[in-house]
C-alpha atoms as a PDB file:
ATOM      1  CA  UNK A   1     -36.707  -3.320  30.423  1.00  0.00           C
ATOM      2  CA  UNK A   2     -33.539  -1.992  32.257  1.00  0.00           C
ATOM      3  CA  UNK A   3     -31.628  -5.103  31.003  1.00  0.00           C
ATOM      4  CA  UNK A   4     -32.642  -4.412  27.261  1.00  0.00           C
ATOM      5  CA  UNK A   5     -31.913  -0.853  27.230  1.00  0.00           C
ATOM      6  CA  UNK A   6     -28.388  -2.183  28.494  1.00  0.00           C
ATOM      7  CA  UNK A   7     -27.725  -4.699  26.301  1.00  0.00           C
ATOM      8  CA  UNK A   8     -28.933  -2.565  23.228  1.00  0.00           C
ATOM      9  CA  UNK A   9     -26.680   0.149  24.240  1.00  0.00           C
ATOM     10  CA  UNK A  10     -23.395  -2.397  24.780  1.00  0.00           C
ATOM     11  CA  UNK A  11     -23.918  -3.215  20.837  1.00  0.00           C
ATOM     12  CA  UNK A  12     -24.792   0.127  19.563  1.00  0.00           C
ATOM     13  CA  UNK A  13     -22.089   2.106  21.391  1.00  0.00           C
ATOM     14  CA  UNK A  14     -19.013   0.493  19.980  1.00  0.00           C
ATOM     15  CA  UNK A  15     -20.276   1.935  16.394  1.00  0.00           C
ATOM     16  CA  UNK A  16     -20.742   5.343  17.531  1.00  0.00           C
ATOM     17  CA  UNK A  17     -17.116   5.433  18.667  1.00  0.00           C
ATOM     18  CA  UNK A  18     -15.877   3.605  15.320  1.00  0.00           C
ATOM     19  CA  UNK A  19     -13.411   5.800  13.690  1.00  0.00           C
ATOM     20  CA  UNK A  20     -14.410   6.076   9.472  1.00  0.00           C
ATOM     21  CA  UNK A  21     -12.142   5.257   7.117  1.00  0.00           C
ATOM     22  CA  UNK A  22     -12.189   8.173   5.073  1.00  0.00           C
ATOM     23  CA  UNK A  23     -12.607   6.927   1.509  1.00  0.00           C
ATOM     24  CA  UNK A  24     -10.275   8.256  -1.633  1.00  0.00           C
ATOM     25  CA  UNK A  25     -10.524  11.911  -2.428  1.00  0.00           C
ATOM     26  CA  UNK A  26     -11.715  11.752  -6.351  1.00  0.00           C
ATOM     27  CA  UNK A  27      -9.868  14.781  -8.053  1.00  0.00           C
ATOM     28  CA  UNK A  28      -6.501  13.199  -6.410  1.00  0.00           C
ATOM     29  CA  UNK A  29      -7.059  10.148  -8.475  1.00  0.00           C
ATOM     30  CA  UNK A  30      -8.033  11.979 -11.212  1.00  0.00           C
ATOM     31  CA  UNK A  31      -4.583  14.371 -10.520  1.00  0.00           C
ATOM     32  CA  UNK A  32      -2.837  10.783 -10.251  1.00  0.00           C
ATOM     33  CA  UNK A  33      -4.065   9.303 -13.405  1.00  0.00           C
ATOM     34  CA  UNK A  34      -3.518  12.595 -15.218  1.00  0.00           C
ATOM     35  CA  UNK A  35      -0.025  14.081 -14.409  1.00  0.00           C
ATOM     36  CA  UNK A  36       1.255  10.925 -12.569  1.00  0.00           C
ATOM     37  CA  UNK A  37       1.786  12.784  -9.764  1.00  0.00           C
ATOM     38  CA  UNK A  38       0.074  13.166  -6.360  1.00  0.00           C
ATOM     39  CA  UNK A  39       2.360  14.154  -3.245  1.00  0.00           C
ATOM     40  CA  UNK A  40       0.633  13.257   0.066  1.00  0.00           C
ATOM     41  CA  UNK A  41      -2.278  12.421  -1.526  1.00  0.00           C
ATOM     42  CA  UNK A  42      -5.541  10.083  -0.552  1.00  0.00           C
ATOM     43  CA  UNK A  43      -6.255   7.639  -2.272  1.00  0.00           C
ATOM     44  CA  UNK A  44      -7.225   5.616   0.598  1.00  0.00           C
ATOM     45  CA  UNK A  45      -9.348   2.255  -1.444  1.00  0.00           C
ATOM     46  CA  UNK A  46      -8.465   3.639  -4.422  1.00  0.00           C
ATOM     47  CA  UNK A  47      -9.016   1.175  -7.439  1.00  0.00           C
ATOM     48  CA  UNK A  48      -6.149   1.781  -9.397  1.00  0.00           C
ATOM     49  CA  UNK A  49      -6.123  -1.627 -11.030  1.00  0.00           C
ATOM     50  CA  UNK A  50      -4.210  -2.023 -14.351  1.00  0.00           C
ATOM     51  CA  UNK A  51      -3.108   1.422 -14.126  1.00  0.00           C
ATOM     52  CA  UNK A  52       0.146   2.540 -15.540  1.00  0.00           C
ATOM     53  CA  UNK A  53       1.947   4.260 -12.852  1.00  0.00           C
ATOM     54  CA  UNK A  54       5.164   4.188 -14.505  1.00  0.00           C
ATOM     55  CA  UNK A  55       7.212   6.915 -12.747  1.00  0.00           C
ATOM     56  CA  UNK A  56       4.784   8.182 -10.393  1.00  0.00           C
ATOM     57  CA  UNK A  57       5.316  10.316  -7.668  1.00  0.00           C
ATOM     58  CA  UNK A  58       3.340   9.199  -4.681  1.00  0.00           C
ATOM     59  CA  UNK A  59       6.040  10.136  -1.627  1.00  0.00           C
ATOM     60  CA  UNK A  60       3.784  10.511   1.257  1.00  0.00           C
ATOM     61  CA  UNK A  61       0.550   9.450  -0.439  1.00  0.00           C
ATOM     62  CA  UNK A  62      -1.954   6.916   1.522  1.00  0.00           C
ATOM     63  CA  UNK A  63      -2.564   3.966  -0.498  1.00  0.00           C
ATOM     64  CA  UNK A  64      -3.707   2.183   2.570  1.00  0.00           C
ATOM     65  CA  UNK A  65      -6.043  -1.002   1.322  1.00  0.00           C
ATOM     66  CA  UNK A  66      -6.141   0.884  -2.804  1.00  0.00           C
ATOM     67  CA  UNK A  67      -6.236  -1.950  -5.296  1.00  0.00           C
ATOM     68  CA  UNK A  68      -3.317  -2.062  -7.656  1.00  0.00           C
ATOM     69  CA  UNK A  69      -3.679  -5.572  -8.843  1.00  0.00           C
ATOM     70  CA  UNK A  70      -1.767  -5.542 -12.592  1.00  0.00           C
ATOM     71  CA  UNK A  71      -0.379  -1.970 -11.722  1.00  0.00           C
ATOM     72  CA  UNK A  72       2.554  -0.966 -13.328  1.00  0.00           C
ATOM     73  CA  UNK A  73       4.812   1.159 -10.720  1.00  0.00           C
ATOM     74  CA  UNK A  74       8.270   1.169 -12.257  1.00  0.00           C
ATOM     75  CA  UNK A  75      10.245   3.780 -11.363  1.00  0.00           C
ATOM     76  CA  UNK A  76       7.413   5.346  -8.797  1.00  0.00           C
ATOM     77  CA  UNK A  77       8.705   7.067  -5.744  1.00  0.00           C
ATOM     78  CA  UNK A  78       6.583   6.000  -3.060  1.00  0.00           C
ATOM     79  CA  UNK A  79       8.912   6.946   0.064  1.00  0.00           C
ATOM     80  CA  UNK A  80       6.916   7.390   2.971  1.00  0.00           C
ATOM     81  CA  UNK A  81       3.820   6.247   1.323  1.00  0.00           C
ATOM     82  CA  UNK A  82       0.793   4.221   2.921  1.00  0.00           C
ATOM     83  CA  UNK A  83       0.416   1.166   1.339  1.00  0.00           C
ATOM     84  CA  UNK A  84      -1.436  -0.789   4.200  1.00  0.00           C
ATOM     85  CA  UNK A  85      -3.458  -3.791   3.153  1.00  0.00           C
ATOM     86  CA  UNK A  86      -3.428  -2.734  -0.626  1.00  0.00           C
ATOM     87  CA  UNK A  87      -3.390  -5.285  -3.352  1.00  0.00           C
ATOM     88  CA  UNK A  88      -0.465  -5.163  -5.219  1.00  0.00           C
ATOM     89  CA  UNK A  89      -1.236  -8.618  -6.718  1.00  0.00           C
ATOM     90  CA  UNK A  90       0.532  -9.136 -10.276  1.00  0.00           C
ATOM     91  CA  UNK A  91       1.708  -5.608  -9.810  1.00  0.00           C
ATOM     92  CA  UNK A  92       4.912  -4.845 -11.109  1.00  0.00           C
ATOM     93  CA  UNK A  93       7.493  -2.839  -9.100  1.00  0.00           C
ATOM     94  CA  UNK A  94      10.834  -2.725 -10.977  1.00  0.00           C
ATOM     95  CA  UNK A  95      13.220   0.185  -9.508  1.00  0.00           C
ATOM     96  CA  UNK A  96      10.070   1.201  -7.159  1.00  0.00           C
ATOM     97  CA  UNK A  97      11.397   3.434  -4.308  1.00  0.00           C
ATOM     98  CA  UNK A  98       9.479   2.429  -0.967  1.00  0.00           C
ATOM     99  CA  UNK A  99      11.592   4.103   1.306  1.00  0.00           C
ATOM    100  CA  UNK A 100      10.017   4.007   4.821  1.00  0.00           C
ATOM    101  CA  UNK A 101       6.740   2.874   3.246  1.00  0.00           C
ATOM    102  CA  UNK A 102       4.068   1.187   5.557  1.00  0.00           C
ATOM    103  CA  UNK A 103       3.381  -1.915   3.539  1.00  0.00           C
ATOM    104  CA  UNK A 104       1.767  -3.910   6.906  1.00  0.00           C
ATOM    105  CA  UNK A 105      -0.463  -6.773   5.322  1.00  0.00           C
ATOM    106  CA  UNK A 106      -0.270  -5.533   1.905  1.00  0.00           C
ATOM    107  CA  UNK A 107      -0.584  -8.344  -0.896  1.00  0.00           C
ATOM    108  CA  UNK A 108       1.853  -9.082  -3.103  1.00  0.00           C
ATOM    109  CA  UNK A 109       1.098 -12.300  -4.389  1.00  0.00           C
ATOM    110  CA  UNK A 110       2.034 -13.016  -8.089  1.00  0.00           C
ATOM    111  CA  UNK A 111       4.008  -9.280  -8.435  1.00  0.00           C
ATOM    112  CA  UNK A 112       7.593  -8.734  -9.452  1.00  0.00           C
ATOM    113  CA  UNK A 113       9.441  -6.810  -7.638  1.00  0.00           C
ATOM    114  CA  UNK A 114      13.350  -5.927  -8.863  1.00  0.00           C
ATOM    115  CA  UNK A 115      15.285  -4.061  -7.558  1.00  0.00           C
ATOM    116  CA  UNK A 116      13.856  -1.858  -5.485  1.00  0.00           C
ATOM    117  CA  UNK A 117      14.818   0.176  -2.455  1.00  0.00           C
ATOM    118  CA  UNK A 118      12.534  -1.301   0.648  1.00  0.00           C
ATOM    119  CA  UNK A 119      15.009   0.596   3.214  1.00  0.00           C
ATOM    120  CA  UNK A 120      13.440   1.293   6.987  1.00  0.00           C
ATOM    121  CA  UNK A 121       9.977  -0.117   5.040  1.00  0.00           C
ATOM    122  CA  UNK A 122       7.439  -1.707   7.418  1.00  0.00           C
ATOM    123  CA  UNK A 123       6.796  -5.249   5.762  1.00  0.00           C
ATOM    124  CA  UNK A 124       4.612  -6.734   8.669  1.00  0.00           C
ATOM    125  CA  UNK A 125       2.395  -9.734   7.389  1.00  0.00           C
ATOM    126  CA  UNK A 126       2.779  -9.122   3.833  1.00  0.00           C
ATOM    127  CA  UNK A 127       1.298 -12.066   1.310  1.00  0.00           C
ATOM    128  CA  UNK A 128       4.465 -13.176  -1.238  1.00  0.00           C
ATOM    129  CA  UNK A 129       2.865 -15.935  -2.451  1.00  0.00           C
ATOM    130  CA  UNK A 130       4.520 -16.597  -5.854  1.00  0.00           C
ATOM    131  CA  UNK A 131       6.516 -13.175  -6.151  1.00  0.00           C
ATOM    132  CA  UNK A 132       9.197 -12.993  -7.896  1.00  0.00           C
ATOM    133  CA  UNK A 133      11.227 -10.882  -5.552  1.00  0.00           C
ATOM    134  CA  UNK A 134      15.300  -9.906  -6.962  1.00  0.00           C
ATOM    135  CA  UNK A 135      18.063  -7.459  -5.768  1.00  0.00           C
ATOM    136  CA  UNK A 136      15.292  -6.451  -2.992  1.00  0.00           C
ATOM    137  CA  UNK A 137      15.483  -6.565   0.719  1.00  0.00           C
ATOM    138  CA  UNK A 138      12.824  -8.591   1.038  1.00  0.00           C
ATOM    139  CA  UNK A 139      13.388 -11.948   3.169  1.00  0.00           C
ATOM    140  CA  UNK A 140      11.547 -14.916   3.189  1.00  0.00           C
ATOM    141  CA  UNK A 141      11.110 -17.070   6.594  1.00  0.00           C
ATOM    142  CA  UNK A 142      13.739 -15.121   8.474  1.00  0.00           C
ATOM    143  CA  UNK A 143      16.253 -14.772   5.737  1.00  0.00           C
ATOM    144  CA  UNK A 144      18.107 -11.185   5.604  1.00  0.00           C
ATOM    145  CA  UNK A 145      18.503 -10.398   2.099  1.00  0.00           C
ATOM    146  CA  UNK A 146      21.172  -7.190   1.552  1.00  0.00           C
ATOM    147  CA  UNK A 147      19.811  -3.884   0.796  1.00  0.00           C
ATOM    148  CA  UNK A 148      21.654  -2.234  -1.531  1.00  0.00           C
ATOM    149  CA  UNK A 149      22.918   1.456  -0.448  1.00  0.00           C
ATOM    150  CA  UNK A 150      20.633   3.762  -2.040  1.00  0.00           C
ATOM    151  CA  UNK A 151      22.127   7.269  -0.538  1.00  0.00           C
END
């Protein structure tokens, strides 16, 4: 009896302890979507797919794992900005700021991405499958590309 109370506690006690990912906060999306602006917002899972973004400013915001597959985010400033794990897939980032952005495992198969400032930008993992990636400093298999001097 001992030994099931044990073993039922070992697998049940990990998910008290889980931390919750909070989920998106819905009048920022709707502030987003409405004025194109949202400083330090959450939009944590956010589906922002096909949305056009075009000179939004998102400095600070969490994006982390929002879906902006087809997104259109030229001229966004997203310094600082959370982008963990979102999918960026056929997204297009032309002139995108992403100063010191967190873009750890983010996808961005299939976007286009020109010229666009990726300075002190945390690129672990990220999925480039078929990007097409110009005047950027993002490097494939080791390669340094130059980042352009944006201050």
């Amino acid at each position: 009896m001992i030994r099931k109370i044990l073993v039922a506690l070992t697998l049940v006690t990990p998910l008290l302890f889980a931390s919750t990912v909070k989920a998106e906060n819905p009048q920022h999306v709707k502030q987003l979507l409405s004025t194109g602006e949202c400083r330090n917002c959450n939009l944590v899972g956010a589906d922002l797919s096909g949305a056009h973004l075009i000179g939004a400013d998102l400095r600070g915001a969490n994006l982390e794992g929002a879906n902006l597959t087809e997104a259109n985010l030229e001229g966004s400033d997203l310094t600082g900005a959370v982008l963990k794990k979102a999918n960026l897939t056929s997204a297009f980032l032309t002139n995108v700021n992403l100063k010191q952005a967190n873009m750890d495992g983010a996808n961005l198969s299939q976007a286009k991405i020109f010229d666009s400032n990726v300075y002190q930008a945390s690129m672990n993992n990220l999925n480039i499958t078929d990007a097409q990636i110009f005047h950027t400093g993002i490097g494939v298999g080791g390669e340094e590309q130059p980042i352009p001097d944006w201050d």
